[in-house]
C-alpha atoms as a PDB file:
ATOM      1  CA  UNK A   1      84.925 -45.596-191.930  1.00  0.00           C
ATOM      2  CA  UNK A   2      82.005 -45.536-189.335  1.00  0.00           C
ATOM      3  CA  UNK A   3      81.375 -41.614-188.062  1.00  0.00           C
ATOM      4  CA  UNK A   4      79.988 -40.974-184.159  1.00  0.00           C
ATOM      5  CA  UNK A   5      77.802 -38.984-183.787  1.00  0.00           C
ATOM      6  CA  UNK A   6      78.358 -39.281-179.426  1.00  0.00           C
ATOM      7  CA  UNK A   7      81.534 -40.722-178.371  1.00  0.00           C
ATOM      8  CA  UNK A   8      79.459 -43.326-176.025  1.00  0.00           C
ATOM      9  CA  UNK A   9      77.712 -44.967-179.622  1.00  0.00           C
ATOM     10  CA  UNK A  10      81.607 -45.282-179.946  1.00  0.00           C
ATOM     11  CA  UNK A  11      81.654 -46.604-176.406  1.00  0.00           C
ATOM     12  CA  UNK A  12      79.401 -49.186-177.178  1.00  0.00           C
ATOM     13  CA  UNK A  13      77.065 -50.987-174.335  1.00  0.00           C
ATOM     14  CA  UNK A  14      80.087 -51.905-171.698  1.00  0.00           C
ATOM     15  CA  UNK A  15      83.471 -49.808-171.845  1.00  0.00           C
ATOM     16  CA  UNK A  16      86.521 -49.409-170.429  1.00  0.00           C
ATOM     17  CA  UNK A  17      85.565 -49.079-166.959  1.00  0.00           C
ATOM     18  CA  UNK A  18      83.279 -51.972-166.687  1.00  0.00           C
ATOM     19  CA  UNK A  19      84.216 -55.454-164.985  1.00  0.00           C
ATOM     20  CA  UNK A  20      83.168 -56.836-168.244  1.00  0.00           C
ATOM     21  CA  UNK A  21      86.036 -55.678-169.956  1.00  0.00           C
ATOM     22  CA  UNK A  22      88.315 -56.277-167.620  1.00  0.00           C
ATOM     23  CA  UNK A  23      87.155 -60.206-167.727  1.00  0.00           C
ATOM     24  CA  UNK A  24      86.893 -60.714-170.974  1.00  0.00           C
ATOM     25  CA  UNK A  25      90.163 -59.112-172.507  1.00  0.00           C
ATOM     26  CA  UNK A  26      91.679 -61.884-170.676  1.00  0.00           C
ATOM     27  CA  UNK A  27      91.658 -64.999-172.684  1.00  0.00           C
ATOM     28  CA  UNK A  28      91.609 -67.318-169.620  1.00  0.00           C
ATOM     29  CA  UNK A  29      87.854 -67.796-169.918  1.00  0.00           C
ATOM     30  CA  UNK A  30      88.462 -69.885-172.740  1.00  0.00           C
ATOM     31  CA  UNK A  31      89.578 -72.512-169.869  1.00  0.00           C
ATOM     32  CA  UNK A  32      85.541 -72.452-169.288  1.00  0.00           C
ATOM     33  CA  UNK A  33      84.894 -72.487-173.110  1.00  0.00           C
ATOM     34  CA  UNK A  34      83.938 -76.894-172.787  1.00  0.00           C
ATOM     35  CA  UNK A  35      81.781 -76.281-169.924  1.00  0.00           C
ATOM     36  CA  UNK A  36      79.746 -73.579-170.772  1.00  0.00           C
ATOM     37  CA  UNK A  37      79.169 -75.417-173.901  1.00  0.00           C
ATOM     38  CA  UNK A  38      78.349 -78.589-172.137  1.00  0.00           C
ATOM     39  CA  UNK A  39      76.075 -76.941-169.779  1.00  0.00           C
ATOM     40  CA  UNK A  40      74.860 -75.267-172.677  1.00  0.00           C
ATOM     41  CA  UNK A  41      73.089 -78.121-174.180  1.00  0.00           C
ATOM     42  CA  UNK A  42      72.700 -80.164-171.041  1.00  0.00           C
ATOM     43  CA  UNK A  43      69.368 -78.175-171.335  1.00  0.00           C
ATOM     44  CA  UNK A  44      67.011 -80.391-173.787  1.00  0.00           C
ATOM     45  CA  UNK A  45      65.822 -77.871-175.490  1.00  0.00           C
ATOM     46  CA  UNK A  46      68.873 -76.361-176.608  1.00  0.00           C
ATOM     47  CA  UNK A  47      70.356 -80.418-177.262  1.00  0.00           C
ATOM     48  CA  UNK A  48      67.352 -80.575-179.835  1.00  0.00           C
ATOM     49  CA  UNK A  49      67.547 -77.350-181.010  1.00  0.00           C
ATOM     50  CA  UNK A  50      71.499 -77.409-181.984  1.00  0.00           C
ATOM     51  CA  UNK A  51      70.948 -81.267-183.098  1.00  0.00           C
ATOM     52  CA  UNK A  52      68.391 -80.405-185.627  1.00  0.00           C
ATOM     53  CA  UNK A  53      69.480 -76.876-186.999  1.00  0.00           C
ATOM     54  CA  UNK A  54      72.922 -76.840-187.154  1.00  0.00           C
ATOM     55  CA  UNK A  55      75.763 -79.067-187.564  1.00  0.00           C
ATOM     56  CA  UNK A  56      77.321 -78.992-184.329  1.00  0.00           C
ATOM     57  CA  UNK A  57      77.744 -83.008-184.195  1.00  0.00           C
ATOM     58  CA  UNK A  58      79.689 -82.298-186.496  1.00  0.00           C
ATOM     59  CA  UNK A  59      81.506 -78.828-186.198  1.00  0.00           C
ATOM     60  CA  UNK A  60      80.728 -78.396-182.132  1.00  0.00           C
ATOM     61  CA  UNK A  61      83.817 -76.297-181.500  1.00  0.00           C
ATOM     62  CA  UNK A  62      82.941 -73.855-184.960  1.00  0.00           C
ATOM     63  CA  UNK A  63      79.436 -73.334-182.988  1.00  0.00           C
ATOM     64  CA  UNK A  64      81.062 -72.285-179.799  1.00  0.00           C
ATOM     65  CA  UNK A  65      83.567 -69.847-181.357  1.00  0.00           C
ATOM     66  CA  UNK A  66      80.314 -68.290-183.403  1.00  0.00           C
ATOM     67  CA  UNK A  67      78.639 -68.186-179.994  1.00  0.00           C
ATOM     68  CA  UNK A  68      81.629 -66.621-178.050  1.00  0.00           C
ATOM     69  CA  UNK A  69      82.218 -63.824-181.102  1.00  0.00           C
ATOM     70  CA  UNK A  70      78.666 -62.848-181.418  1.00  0.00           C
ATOM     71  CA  UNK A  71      79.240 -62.387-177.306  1.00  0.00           C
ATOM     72  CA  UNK A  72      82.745 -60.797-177.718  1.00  0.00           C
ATOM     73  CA  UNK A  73      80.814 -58.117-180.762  1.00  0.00           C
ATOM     74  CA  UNK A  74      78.383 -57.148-178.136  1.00  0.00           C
ATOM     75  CA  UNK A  75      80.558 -56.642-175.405  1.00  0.00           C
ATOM     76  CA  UNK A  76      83.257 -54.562-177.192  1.00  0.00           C
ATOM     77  CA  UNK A  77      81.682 -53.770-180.237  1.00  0.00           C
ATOM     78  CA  UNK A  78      79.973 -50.253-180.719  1.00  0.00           C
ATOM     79  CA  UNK A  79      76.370 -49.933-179.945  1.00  0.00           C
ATOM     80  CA  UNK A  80      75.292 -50.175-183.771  1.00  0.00           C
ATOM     81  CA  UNK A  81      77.489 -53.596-183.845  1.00  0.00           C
ATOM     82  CA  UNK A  82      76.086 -54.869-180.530  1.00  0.00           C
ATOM     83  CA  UNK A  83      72.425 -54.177-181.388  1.00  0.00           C
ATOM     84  CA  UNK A  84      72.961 -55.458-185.087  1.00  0.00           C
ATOM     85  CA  UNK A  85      74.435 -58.769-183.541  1.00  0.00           C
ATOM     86  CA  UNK A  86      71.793 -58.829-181.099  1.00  0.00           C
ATOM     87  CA  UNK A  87      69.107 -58.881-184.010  1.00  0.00           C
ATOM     88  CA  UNK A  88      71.004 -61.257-185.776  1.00  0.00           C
ATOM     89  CA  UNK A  89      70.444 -64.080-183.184  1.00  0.00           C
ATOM     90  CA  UNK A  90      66.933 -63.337-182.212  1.00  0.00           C
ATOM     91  CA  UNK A  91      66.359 -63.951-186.179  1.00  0.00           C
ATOM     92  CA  UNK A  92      68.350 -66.854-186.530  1.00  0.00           C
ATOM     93  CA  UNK A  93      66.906 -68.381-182.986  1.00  0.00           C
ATOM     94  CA  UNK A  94      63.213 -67.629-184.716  1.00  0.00           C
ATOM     95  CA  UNK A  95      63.371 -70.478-186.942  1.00  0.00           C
ATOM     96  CA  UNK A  96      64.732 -72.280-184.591  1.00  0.00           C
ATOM     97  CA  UNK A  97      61.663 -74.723-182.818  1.00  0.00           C
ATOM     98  CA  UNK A  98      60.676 -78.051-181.687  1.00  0.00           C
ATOM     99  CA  UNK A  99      59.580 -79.783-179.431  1.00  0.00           C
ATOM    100  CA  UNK A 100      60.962 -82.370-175.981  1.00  0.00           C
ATOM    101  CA  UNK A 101      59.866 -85.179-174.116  1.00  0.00           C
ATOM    102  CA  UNK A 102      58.415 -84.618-170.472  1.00  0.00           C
ATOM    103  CA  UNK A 103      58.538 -86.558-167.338  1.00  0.00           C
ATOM    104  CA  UNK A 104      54.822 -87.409-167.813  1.00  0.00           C
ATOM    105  CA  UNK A 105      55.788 -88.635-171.435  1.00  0.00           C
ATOM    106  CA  UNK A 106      54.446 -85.913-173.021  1.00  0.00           C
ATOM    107  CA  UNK A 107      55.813 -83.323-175.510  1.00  0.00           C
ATOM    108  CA  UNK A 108      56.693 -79.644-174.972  1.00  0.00           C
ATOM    109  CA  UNK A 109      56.928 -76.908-177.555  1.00  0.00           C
ATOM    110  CA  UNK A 110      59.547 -74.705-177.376  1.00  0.00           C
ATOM    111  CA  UNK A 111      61.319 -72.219-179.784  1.00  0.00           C
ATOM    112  CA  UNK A 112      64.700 -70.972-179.013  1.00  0.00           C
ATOM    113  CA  UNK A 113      63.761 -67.550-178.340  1.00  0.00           C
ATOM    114  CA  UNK A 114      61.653 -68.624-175.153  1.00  0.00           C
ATOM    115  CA  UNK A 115      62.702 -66.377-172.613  1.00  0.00           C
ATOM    116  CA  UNK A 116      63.463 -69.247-170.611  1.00  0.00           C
ATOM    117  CA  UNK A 117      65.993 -70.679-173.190  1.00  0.00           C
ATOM    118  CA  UNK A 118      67.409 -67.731-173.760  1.00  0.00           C
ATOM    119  CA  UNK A 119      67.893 -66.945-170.165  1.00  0.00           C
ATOM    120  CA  UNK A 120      69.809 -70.022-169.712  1.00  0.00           C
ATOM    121  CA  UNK A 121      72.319 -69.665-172.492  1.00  0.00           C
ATOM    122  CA  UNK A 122      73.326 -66.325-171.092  1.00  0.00           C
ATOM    123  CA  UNK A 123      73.697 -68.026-167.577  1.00  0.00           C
ATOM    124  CA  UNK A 124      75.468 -70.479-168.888  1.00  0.00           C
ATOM    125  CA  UNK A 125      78.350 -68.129-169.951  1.00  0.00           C
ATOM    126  CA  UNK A 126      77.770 -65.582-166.549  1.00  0.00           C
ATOM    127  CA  UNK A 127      78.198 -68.594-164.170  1.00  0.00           C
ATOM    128  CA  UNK A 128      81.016 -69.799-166.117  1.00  0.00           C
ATOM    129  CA  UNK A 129      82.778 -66.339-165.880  1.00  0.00           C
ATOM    130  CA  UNK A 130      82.451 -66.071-162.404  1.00  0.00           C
ATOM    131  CA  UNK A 131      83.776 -69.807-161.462  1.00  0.00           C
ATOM    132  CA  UNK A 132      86.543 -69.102-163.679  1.00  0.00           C
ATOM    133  CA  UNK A 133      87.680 -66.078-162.392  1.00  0.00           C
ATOM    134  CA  UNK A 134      86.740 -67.122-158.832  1.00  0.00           C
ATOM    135  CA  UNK A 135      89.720 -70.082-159.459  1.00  0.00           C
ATOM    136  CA  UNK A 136      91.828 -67.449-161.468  1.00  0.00           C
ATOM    137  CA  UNK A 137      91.328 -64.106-160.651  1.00  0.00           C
ATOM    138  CA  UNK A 138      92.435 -61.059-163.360  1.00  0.00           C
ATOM    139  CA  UNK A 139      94.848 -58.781-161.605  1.00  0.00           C
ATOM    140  CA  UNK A 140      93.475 -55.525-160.327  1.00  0.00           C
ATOM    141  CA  UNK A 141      89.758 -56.586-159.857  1.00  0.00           C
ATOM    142  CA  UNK A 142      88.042 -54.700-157.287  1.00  0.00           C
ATOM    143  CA  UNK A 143      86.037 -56.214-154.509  1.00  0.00           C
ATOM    144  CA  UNK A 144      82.820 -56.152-155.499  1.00  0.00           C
ATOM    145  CA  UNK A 145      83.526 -57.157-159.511  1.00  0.00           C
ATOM    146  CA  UNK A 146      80.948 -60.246-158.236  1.00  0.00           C
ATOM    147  CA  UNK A 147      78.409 -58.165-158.077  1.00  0.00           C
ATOM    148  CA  UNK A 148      79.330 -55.255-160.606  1.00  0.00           C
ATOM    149  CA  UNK A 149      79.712 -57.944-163.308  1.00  0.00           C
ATOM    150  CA  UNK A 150      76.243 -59.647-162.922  1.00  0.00           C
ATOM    151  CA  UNK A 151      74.856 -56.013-162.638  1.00  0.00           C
ATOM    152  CA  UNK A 152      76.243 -55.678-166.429  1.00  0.00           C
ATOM    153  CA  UNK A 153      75.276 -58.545-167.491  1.00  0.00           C
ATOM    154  CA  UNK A 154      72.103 -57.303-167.104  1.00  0.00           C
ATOM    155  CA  UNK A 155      72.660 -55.239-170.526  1.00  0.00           C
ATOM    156  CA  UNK A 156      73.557 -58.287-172.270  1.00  0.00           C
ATOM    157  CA  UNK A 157      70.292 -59.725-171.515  1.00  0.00           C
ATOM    158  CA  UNK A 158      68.681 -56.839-172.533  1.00  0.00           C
ATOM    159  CA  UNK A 159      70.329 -56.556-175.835  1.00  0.00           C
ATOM    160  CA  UNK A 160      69.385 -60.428-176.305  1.00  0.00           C
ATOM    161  CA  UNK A 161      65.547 -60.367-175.856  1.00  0.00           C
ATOM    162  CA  UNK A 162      65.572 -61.669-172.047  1.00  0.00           C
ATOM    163  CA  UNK A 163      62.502 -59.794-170.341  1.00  0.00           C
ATOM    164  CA  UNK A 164      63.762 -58.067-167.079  1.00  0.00           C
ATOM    165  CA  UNK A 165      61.279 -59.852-164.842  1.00  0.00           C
ATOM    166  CA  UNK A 166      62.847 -63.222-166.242  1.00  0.00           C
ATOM    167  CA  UNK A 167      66.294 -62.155-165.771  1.00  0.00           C
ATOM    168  CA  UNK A 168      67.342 -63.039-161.860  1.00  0.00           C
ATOM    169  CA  UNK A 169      67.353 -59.903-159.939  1.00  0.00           C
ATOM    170  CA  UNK A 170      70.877 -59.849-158.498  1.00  0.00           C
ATOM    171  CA  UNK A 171      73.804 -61.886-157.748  1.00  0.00           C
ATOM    172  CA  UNK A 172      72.278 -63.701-154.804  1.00  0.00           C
ATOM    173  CA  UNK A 173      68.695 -64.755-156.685  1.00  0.00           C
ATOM    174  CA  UNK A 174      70.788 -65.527-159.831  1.00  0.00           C
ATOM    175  CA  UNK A 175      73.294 -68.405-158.072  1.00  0.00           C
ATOM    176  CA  UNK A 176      69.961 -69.615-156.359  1.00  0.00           C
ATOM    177  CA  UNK A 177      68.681 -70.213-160.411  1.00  0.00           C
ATOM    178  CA  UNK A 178      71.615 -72.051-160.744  1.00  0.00           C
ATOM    179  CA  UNK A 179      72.426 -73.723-158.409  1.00  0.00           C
ATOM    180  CA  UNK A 180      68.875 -75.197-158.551  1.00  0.00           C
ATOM    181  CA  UNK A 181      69.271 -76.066-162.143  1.00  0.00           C
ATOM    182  CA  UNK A 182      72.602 -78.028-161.447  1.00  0.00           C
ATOM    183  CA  UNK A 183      70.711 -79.595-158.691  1.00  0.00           C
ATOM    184  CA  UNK A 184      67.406 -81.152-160.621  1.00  0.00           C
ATOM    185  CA  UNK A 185      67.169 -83.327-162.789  1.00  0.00           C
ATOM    186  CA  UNK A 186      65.948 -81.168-166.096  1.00  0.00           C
ATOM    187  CA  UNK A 187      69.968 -80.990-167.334  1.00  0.00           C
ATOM    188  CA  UNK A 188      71.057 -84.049-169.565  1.00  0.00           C
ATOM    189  CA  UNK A 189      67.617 -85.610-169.165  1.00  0.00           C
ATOM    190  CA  UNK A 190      67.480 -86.637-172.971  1.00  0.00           C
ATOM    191  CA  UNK A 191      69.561 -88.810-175.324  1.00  0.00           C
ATOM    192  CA  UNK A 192      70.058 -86.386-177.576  1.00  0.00           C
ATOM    193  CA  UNK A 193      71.679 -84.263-174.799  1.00  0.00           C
ATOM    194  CA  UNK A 194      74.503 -87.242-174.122  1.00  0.00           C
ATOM    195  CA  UNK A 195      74.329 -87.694-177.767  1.00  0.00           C
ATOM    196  CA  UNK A 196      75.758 -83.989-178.230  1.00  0.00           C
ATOM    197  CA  UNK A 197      78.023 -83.810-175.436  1.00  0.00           C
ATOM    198  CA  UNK A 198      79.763 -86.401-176.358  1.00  0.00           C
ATOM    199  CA  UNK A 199      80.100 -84.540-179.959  1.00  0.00           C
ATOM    200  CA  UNK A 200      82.033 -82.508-178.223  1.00  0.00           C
ATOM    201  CA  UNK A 201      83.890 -84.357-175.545  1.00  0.00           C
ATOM    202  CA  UNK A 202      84.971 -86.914-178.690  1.00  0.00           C
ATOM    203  CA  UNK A 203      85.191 -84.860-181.547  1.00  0.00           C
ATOM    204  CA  UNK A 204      88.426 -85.622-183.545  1.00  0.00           C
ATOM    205  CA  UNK A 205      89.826 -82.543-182.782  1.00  0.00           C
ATOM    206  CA  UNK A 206      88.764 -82.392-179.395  1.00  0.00           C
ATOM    207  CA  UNK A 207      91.898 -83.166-176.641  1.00  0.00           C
ATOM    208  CA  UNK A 208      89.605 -85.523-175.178  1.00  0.00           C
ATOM    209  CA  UNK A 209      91.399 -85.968-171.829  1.00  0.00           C
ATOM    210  CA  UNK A 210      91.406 -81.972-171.643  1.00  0.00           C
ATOM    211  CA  UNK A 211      88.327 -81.855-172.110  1.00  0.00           C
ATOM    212  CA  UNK A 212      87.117 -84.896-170.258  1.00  0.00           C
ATOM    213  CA  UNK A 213      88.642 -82.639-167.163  1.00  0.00           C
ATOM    214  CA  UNK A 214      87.658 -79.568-168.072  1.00  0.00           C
ATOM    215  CA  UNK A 215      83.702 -80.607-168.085  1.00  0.00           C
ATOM    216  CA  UNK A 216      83.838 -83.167-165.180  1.00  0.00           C
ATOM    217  CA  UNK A 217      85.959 -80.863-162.953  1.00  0.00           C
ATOM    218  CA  UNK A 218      83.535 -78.133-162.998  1.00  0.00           C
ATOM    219  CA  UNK A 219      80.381 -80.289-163.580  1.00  0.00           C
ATOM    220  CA  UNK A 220      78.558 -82.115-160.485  1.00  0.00           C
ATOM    221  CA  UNK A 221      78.918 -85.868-160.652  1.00  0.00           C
ATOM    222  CA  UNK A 222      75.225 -86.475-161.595  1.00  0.00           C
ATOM    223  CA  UNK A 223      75.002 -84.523-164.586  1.00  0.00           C
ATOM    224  CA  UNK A 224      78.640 -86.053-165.733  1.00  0.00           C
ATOM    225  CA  UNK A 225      76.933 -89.505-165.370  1.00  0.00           C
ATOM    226  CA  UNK A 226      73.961 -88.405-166.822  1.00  0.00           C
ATOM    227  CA  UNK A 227      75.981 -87.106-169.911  1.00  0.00           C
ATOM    228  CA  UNK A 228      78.493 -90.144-170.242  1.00  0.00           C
ATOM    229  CA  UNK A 229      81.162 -87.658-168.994  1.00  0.00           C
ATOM    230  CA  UNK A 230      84.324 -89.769-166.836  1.00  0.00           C
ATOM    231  CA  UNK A 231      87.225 -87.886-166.237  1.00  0.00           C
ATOM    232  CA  UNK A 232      88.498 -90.623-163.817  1.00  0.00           C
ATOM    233  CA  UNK A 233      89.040 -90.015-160.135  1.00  0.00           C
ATOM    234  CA  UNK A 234      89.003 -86.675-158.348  1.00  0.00           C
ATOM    235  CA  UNK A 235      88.561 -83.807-161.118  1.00  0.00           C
ATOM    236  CA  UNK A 236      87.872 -81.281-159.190  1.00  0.00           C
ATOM    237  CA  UNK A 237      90.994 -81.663-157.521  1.00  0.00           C
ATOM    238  CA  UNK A 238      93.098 -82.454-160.878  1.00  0.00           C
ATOM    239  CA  UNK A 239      91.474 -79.558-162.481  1.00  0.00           C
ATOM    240  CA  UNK A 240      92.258 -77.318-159.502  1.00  0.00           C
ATOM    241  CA  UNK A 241      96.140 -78.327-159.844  1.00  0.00           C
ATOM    242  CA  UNK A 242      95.749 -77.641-163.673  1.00  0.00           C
ATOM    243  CA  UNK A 243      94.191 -74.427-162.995  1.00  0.00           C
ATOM    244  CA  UNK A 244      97.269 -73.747-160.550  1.00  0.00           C
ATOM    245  CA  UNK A 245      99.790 -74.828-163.546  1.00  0.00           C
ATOM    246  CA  UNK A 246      97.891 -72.585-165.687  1.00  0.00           C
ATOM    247  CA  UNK A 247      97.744 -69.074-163.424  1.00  0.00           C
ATOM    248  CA  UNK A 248     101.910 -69.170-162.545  1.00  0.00           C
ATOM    249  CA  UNK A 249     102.820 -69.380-166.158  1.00  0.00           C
ATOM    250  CA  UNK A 250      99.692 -66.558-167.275  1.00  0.00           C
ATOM    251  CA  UNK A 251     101.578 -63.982-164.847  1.00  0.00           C
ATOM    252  CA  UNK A 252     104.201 -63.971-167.495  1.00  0.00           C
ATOM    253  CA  UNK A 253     102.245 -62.928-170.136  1.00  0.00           C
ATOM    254  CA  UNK A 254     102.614 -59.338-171.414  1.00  0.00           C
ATOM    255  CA  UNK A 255      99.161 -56.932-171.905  1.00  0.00           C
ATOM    256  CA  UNK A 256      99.634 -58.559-175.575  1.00  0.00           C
ATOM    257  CA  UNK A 257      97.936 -61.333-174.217  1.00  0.00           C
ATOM    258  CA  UNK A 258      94.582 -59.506-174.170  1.00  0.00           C
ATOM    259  CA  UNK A 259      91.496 -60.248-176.478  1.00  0.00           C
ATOM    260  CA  UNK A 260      91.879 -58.443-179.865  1.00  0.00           C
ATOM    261  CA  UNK A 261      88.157 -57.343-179.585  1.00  0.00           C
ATOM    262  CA  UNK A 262      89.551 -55.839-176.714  1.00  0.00           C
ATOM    263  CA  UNK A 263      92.390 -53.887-178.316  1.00  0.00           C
ATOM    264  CA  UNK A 264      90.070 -53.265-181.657  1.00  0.00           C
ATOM    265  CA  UNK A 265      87.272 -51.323-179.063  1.00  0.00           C
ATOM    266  CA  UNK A 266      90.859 -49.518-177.807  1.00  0.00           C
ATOM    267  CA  UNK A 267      91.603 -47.988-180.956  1.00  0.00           C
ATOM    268  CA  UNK A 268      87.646 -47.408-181.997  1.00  0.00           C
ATOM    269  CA  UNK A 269      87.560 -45.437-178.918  1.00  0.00           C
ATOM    270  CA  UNK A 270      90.430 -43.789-179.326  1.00  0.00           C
ATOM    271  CA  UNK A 271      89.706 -42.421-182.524  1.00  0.00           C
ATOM    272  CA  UNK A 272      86.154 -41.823-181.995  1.00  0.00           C
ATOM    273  CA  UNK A 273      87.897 -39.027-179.455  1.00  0.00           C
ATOM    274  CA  UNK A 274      90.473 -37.785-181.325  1.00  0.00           C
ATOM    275  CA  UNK A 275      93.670 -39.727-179.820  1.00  0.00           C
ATOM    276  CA  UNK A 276      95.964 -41.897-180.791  1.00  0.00           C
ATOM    277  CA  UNK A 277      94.972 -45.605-179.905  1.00  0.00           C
ATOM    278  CA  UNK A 278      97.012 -48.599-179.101  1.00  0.00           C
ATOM    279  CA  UNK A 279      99.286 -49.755-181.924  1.00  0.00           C
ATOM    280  CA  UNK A 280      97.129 -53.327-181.446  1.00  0.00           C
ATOM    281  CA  UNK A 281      94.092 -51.708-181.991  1.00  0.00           C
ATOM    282  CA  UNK A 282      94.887 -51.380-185.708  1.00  0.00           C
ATOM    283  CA  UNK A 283      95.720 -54.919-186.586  1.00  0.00           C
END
């Protein structure tokens, strides 16, 4: 049984009182799970990458989930399993390197710890939050959880080797990144980007409608085509209708519904300070 030496090591790097928590307890971000993947390696460097060290042509779903728990550990986790997690990846992403055609026909190096890559992974999964939650908002968010939540992501990218003058300075500079990435022509520029996104899109045990709707809906139209994405007529609109479906019926949902990370940091917490925790936090 881990001892604390200072309830906040218990704490961990985010907490109860942090926008992060309040997001990702609920498990409606997994509605963004296909496009943050797919934006994911719309970036050739990161198509290469997962192409040539990992099987994720084959297993592209068992890569996200290892992505989204490594996240979930460093989020709720306690700061020894946040920074241990944190290591773990900048290892792994050592060995990861290569290099991608150019517009002039050239190559360029990369290794998957380049600030630049890693920046963009971690976007990936921020923008994604914050359209998600935009379309589906978590009850009781306060006004400014925009803005709070990008301020705290700022710790994530800390904790994952992203240099603070690489990181986007606030809210504002960081949809300008974005927005300018969607906008170019960088995303999906490869074969071996369309090649992988349409691992996942067609994987056996993909619902490859769903998913289909769930990329293109979110996705501009160029990158889609780029990608060999077609979800058929009017995503944005279907997906928006989905999305509708989707938030009526999550109302009903007891607190059960929460992330267990979330109700396992609960009951760490808890007994860290003495109290009794959750009952869910001991499952």
């Amino acid at each position: 049984m881990a001892t604390y030496t200072d309830s906040s090591d218990a704490v961990g790097y985010f907490g109860p009182e942090t926008v992060t928590w309040q997001l990702y307890r609920e498990p409606l971000f997994i509605l963004g799970g296909v496009r943050a993947l797919i934006l994911q390696i719309a970036h050739p460097a990161v198509a290469d990458g997962v192409a040539r060290f990992s099987n994720f042509q084959q297993d592209p779903f068992g890569r996200g989930y290892r992505t989204f728990q490594a996240m979930a550990t460093i989020y709720f986790g306690d700061k020894a399993q946040a920074e241990a997690t944190a290591g773990r990846l900048w290892r792994i992403h050592t060995a990861i390197k290569g290099d991608i055609p150019t517009p002039d026909t050239g190559r360029q190096a990369y290794t998957a710890n380049d600030p630049e890559l890693l920046l963009w992974v971690l976007a990936t999964l921020t923008d994604t939050t914050l359209r998600v939650y935009e379309w589906l908002p978590a009850s009781g968010l306060p006004t400014d959880w925009r803005g709070r939540f990008y301020e705290e992501s700022k710790i994530a990218a800390g904790l994952l080797g992203i240099p603070e003058a690489v990181y986007p300075a606030n809210l504002e500079a960081f949809r300008a990144y974005f927005d300018d990435m969607l906008a170019g022509d960088r995303l999906g520029a490869t074969e071996t980007c369309r090649e992988v996104a349409q691992a996942i899109i067609c994987h056996p045990r993909s619902p490859e409608r769903l998913a289909r709707l769930l990329a293109a809906g979110w996705l501009p139209g160029p990158l889609c085509e780029r990608l060999g994405i077609d979800a058929g007529n009017n995503p944005e609109v279907r997906l928006k209708n989905l999305l509708g479906r989707v938030r009526w019926w999550y109302r009903l949902l007891p607190r059960m519904r929460f992330n267990p990370a979330y109700w396992q940091a609960k009951g760490r917490i808890a007994e860290a300070n003495g109290t009794f925790g959750p009952v869910l936090g001991r499952w």
